[in-house]
PDB file of N, CA and C in Angstrom:
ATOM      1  N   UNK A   1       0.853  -1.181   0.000  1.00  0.00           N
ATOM      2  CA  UNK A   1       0.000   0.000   0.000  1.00  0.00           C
ATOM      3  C   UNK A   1       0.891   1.234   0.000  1.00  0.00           C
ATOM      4  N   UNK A   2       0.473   1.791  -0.495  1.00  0.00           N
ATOM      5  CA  UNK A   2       1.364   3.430  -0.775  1.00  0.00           C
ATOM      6  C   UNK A   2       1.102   4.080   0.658  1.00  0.00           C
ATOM      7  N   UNK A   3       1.961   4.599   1.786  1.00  0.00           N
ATOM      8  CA  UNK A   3       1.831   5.028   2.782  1.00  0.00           C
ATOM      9  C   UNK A   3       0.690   6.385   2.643  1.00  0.00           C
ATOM     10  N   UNK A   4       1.966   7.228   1.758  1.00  0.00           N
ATOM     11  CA  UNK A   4       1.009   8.421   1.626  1.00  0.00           C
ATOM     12  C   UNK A   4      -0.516   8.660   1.964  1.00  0.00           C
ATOM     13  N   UNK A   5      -1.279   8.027   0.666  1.00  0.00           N
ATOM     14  CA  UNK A   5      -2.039   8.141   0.058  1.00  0.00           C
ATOM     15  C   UNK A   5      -3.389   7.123   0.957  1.00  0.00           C
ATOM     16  N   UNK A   6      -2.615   5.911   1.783  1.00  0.00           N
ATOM     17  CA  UNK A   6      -3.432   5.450   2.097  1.00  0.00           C
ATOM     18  C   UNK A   6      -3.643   5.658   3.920  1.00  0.00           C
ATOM     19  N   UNK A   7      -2.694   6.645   4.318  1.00  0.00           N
ATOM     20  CA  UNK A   7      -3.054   7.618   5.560  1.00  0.00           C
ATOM     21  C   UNK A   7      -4.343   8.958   5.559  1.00  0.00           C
ATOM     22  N   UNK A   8      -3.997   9.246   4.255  1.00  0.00           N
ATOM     23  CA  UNK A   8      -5.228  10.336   3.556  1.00  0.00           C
ATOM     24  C   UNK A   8      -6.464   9.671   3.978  1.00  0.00           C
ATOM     25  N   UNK A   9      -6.357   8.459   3.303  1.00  0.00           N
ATOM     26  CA  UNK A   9      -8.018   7.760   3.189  1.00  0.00           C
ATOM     27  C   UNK A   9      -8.138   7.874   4.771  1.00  0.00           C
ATOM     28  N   UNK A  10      -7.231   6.780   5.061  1.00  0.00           N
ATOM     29  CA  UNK A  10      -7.434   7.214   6.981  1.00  0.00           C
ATOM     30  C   UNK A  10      -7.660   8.137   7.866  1.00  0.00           C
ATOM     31  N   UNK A  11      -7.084   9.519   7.356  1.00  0.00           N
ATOM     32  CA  UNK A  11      -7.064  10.490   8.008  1.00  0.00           C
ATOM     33  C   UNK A  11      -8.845  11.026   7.751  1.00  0.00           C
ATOM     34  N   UNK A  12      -9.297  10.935   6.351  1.00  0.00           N
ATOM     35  CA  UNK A  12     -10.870  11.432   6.677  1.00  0.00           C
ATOM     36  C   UNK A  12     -11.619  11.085   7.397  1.00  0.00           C
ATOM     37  N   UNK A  13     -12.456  11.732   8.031  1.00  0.00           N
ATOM     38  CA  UNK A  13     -13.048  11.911   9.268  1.00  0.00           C
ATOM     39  C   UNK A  13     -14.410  10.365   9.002  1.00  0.00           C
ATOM     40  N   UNK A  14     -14.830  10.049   8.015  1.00  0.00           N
ATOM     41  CA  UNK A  14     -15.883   9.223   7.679  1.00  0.00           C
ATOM     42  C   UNK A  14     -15.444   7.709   7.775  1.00  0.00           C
ATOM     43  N   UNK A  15     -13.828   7.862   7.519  1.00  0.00           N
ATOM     44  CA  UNK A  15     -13.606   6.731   7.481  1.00  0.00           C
ATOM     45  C   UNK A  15     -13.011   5.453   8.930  1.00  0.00           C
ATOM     46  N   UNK A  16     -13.836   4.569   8.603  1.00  0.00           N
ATOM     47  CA  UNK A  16     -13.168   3.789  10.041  1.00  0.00           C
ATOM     48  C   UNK A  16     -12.130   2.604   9.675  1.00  0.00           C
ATOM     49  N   UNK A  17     -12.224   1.938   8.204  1.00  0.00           N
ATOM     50  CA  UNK A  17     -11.539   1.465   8.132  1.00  0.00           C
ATOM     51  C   UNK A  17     -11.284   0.848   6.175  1.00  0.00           C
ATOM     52  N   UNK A  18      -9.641   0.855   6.172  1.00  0.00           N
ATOM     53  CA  UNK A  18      -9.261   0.547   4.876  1.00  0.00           C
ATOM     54  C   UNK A  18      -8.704  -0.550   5.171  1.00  0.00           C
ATOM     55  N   UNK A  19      -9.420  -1.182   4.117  1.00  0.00           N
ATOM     56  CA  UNK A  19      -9.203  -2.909   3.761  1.00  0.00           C
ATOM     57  C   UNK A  19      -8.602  -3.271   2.173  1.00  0.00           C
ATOM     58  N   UNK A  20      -7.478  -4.331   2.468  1.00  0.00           N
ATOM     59  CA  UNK A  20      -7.320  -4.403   1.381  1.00  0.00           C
ATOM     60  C   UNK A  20      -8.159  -5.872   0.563  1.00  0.00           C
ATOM     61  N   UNK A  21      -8.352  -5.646  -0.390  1.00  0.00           N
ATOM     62  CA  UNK A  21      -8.908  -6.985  -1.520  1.00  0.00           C
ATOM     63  C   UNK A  21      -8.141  -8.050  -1.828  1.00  0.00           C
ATOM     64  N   UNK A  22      -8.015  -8.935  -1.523  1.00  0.00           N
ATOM     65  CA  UNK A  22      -7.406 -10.195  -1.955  1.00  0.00           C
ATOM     66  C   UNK A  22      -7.363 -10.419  -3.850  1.00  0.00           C
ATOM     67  N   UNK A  23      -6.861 -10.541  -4.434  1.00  0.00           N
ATOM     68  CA  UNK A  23      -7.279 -11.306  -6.169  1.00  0.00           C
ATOM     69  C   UNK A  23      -8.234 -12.089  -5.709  1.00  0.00           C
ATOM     70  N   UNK A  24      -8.744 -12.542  -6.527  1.00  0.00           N
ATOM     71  CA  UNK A  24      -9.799 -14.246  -6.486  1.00  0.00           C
ATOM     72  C   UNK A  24      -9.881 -14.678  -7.966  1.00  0.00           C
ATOM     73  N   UNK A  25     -10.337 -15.520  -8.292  1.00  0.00           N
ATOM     74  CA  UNK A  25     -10.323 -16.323  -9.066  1.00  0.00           C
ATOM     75  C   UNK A  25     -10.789 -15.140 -10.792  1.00  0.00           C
ATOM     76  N   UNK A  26     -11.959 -14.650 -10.424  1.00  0.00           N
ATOM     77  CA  UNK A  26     -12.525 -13.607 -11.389  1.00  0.00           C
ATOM     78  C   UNK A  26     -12.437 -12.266 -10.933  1.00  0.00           C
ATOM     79  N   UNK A  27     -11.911 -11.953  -9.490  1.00  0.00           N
ATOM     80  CA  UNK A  27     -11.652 -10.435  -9.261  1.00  0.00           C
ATOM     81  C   UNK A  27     -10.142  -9.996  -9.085  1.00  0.00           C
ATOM     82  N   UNK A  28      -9.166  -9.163  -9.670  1.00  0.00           N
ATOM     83  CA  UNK A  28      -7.854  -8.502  -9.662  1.00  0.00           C
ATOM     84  C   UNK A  28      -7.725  -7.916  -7.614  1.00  0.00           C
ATOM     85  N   UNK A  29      -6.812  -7.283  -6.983  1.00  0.00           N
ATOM     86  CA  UNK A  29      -6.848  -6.867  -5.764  1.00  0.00           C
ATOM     87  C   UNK A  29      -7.035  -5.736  -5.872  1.00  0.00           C
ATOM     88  N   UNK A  30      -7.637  -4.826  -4.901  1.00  0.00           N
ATOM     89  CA  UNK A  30      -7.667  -3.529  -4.618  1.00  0.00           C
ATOM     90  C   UNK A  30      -7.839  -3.280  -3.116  1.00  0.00           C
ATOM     91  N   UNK A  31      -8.716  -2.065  -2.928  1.00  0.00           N
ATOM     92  CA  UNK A  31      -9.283  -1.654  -1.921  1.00  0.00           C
ATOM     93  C   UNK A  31     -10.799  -1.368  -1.574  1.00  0.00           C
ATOM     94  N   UNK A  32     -11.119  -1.428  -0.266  1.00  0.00           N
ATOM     95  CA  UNK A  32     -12.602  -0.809  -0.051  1.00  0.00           C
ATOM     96  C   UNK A  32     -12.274  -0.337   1.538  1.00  0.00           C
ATOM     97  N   UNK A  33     -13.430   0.307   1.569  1.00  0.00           N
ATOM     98  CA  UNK A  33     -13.350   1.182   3.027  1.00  0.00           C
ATOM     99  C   UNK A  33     -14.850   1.069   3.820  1.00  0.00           C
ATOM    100  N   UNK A  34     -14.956   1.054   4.862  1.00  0.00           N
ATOM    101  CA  UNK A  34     -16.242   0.667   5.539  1.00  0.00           C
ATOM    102  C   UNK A  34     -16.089   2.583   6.275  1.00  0.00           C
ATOM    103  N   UNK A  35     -17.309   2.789   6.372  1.00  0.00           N
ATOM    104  CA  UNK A  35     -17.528   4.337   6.198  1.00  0.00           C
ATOM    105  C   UNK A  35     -18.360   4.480   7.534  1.00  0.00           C
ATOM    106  N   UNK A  36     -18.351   5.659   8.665  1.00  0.00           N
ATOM    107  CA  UNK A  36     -19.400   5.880   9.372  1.00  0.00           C
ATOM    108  C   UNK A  36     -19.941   7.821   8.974  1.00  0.00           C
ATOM    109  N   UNK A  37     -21.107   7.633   9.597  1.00  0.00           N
ATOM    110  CA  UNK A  37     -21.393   8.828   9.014  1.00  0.00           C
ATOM    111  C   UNK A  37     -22.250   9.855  10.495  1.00  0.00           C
ATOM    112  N   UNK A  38     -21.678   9.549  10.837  1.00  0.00           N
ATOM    113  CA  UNK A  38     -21.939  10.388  12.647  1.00  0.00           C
ATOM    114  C   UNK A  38     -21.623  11.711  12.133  1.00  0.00           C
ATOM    115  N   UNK A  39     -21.073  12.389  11.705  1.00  0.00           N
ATOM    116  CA  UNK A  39     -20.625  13.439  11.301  1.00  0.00           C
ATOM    117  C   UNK A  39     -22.263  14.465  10.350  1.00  0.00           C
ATOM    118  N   UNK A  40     -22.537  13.478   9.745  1.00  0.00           N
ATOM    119  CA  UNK A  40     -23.781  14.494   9.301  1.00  0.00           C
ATOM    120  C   UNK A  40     -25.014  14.205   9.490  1.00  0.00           C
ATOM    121  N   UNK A  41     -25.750  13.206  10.857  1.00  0.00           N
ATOM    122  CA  UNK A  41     -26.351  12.804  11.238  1.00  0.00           C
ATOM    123  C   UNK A  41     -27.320  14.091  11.211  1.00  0.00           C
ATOM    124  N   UNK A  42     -26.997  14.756  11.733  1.00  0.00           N
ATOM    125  CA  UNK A  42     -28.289  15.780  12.364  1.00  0.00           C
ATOM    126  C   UNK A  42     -28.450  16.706  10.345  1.00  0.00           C
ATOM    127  N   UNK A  43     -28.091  16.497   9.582  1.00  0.00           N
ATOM    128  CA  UNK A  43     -28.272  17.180   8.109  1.00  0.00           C
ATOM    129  C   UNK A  43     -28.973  16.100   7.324  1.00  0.00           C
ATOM    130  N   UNK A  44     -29.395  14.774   8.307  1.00  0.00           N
ATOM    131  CA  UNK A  44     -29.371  13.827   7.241  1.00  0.00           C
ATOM    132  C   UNK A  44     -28.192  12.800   6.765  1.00  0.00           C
ATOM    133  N   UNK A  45     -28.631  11.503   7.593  1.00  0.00           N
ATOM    134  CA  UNK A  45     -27.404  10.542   7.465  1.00  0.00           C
ATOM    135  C   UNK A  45     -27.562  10.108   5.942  1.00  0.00           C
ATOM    136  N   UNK A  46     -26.624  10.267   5.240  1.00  0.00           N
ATOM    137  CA  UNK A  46     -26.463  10.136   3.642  1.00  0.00           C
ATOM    138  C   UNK A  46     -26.540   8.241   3.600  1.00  0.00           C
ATOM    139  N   UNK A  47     -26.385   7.705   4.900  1.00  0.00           N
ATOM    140  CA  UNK A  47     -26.805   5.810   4.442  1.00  0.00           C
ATOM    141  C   UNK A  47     -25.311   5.011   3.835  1.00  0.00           C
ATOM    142  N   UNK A  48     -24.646   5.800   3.830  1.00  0.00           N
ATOM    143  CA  UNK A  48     -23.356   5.146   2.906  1.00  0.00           C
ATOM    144  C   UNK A  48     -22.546   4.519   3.918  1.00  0.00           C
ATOM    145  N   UNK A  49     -22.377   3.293   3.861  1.00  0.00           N
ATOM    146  CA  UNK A  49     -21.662   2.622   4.882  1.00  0.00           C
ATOM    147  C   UNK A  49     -20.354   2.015   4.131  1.00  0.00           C
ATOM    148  N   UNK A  50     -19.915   1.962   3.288  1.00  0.00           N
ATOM    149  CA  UNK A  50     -19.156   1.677   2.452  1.00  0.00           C
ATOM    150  C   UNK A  50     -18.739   2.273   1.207  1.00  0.00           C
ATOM    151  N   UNK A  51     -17.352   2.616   0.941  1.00  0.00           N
ATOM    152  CA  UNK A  51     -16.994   2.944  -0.425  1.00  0.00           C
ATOM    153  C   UNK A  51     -16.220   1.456  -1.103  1.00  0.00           C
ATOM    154  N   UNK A  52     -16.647   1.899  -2.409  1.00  0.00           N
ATOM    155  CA  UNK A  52     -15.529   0.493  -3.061  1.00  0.00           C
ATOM    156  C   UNK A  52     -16.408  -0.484  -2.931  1.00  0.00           C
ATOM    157  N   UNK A  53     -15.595  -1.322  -3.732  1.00  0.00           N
ATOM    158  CA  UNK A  53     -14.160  -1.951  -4.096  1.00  0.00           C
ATOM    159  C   UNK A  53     -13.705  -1.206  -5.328  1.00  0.00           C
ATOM    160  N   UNK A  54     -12.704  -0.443  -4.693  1.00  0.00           N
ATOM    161  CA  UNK A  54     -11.946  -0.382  -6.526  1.00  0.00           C
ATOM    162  C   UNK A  54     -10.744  -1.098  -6.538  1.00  0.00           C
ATOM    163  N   UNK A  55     -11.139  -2.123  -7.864  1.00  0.00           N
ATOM    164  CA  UNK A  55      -9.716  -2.836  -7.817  1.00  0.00           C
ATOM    165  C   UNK A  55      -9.122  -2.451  -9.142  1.00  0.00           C
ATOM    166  N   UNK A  56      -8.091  -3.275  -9.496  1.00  0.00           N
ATOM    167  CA  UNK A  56      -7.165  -3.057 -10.669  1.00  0.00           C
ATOM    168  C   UNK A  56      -7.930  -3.569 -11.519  1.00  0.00           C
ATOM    169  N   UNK A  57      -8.226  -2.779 -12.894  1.00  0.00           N
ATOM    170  CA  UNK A  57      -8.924  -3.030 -14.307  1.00  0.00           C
ATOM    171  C   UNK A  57      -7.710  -2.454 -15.107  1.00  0.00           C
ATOM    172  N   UNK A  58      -8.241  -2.433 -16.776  1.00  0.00           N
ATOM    173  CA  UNK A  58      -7.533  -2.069 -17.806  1.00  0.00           C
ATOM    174  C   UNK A  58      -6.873  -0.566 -17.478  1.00  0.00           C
ATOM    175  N   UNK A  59      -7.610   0.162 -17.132  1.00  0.00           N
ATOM    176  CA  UNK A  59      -7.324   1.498 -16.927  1.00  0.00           C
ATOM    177  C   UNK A  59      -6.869   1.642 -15.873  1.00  0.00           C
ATOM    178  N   UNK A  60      -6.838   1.613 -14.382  1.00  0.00           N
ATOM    179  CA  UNK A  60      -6.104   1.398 -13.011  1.00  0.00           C
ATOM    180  C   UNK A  60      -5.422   0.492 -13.247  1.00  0.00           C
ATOM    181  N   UNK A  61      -3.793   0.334 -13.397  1.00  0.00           N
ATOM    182  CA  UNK A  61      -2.884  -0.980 -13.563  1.00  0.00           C
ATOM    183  C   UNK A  61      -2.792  -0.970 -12.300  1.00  0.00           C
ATOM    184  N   UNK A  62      -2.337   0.196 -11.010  1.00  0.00           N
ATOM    185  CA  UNK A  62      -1.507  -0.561  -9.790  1.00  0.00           C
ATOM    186  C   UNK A  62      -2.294  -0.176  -8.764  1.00  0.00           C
ATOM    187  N   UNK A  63      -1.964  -0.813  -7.368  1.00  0.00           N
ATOM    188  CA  UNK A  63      -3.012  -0.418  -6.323  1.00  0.00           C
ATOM    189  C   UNK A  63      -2.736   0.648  -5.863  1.00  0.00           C
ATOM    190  N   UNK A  64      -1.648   1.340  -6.353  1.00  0.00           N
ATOM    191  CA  UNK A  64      -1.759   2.927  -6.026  1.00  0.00           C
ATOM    192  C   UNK A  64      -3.016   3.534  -6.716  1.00  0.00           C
ATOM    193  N   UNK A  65      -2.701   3.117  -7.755  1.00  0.00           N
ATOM    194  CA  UNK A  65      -4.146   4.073  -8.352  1.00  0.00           C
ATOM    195  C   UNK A  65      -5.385   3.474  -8.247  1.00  0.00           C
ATOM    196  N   UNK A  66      -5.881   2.287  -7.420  1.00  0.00           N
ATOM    197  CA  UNK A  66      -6.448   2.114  -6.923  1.00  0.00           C
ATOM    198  C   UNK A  66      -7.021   2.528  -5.480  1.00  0.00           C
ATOM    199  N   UNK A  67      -5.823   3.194  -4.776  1.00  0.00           N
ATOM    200  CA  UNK A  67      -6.360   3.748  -3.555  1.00  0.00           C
ATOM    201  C   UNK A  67      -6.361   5.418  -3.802  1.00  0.00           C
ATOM    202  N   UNK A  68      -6.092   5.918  -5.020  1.00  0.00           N
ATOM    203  CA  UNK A  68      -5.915   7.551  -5.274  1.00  0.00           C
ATOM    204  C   UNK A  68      -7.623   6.820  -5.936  1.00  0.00           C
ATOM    205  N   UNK A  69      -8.059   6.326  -6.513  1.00  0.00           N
ATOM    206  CA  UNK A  69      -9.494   6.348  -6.818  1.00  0.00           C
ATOM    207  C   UNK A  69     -10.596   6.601  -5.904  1.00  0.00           C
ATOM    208  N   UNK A  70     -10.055   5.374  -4.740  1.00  0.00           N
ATOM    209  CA  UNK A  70     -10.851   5.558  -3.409  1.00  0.00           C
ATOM    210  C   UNK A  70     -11.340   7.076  -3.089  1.00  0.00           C
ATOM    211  N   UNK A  71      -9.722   7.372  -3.258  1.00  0.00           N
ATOM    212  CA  UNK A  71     -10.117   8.923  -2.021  1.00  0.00           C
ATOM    213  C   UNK A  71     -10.371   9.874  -2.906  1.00  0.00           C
ATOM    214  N   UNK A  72     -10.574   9.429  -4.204  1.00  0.00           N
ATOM    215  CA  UNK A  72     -11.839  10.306  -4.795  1.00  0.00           C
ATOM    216  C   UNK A  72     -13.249  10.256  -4.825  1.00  0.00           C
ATOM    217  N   UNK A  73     -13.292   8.592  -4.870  1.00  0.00           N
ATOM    218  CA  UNK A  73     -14.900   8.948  -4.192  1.00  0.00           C
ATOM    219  C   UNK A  73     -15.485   8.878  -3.105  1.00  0.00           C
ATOM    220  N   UNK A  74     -14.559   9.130  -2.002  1.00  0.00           N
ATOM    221  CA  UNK A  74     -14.761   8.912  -1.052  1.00  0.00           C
ATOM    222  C   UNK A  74     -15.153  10.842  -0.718  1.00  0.00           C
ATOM    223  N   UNK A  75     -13.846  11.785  -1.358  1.00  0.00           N
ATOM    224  CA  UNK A  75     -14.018  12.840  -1.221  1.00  0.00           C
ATOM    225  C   UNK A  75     -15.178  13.651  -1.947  1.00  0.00           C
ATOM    226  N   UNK A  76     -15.253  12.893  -3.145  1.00  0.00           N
ATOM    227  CA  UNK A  76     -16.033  13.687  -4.037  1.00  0.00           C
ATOM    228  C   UNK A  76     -17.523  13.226  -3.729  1.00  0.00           C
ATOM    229  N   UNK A  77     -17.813  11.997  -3.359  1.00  0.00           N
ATOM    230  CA  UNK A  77     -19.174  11.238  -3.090  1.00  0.00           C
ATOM    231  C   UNK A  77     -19.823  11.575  -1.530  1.00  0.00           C
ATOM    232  N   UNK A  78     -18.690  11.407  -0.771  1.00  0.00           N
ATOM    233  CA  UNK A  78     -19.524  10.998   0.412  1.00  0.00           C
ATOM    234  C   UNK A  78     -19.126  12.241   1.556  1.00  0.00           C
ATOM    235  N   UNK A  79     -18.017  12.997   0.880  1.00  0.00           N
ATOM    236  CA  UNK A  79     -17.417  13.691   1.413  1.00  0.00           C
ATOM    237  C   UNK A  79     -18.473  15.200   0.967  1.00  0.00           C
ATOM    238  N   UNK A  80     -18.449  15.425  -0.416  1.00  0.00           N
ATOM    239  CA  UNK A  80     -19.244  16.212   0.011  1.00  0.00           C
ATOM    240  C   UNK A  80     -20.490  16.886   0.805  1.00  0.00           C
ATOM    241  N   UNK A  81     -20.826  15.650   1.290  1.00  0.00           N
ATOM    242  CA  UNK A  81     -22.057  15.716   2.299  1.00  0.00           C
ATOM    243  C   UNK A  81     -21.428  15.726   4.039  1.00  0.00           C
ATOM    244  N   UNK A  82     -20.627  14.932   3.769  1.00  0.00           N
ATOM    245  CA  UNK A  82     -20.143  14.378   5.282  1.00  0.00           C
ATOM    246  C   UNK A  82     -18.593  15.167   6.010  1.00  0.00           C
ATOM    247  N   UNK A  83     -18.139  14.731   5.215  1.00  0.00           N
ATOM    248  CA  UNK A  83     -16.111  15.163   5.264  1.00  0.00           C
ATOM    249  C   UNK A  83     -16.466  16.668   5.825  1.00  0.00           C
ATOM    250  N   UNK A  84     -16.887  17.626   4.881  1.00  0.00           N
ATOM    251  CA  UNK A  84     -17.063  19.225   5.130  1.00  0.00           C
ATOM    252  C   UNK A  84     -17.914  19.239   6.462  1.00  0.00           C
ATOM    253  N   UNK A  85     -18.932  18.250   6.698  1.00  0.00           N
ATOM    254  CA  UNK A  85     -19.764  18.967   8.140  1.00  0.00           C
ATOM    255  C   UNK A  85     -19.021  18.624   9.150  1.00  0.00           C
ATOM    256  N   UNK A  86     -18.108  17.876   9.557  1.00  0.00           N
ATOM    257  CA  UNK A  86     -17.064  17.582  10.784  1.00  0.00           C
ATOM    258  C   UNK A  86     -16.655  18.618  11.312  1.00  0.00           C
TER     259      UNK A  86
END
C-alpha cells in the first residue's frame, strides 16, 4: 500500500476502516473502506456505509491508483455531504 495516500483515506473523518482486496479467481486486488457517518447525522445521514471496491482493471494498472481512486470517491461522493460537516 502506498503510505502516503493510504493515511489520507485514513485520516478522513468518515472513514473507520481501509481494507485491502485479496485477487480471487474472477476479481484482480484492490481496496474498499467501511464508512461511518456520525458526522452528518443531524443534516441527514447520507446511508453510505461503504466505499468500493476499486480494484485493478484495464485502466487502473496498480493499487496505487487504486487507492488515489478511493479517495476520490470517497471525497467527491460521500465527502461532500459528510467530510465538510465535521
Amino acid at each position: 500500500m502506498d503510505v502516503e495516500v493510504g493515511r489520507a483515506i485514513e485520516a478522513l473523518p468518515v472513514v473507520t476502516v481501509l481494507s485491502p482486496l485479496d485477487a480471487s479467481s474472477k476479481d484482480k486486488p484492490g481496496y474498499h473502506v467501511e464508512l461511518r457517518c456520525l458526522s452528518c447525522q443531524e443534516y441527514g445521514s447520507c446511508g453510505q456505509r461503504q466505499a468500493g471496491p476499486v480494484r485493478i482493471i484495464n485502466t487502473r494498472t496498480t493499487l496505487l491508483a487504486c487507492l488515489q481512486e478511493l479517495h476520490k470517491q470517497i471525497v467527491d461522493g460521500h465527502g461532500a455531504r459528510c467530510v465538510d460537516a465535521t
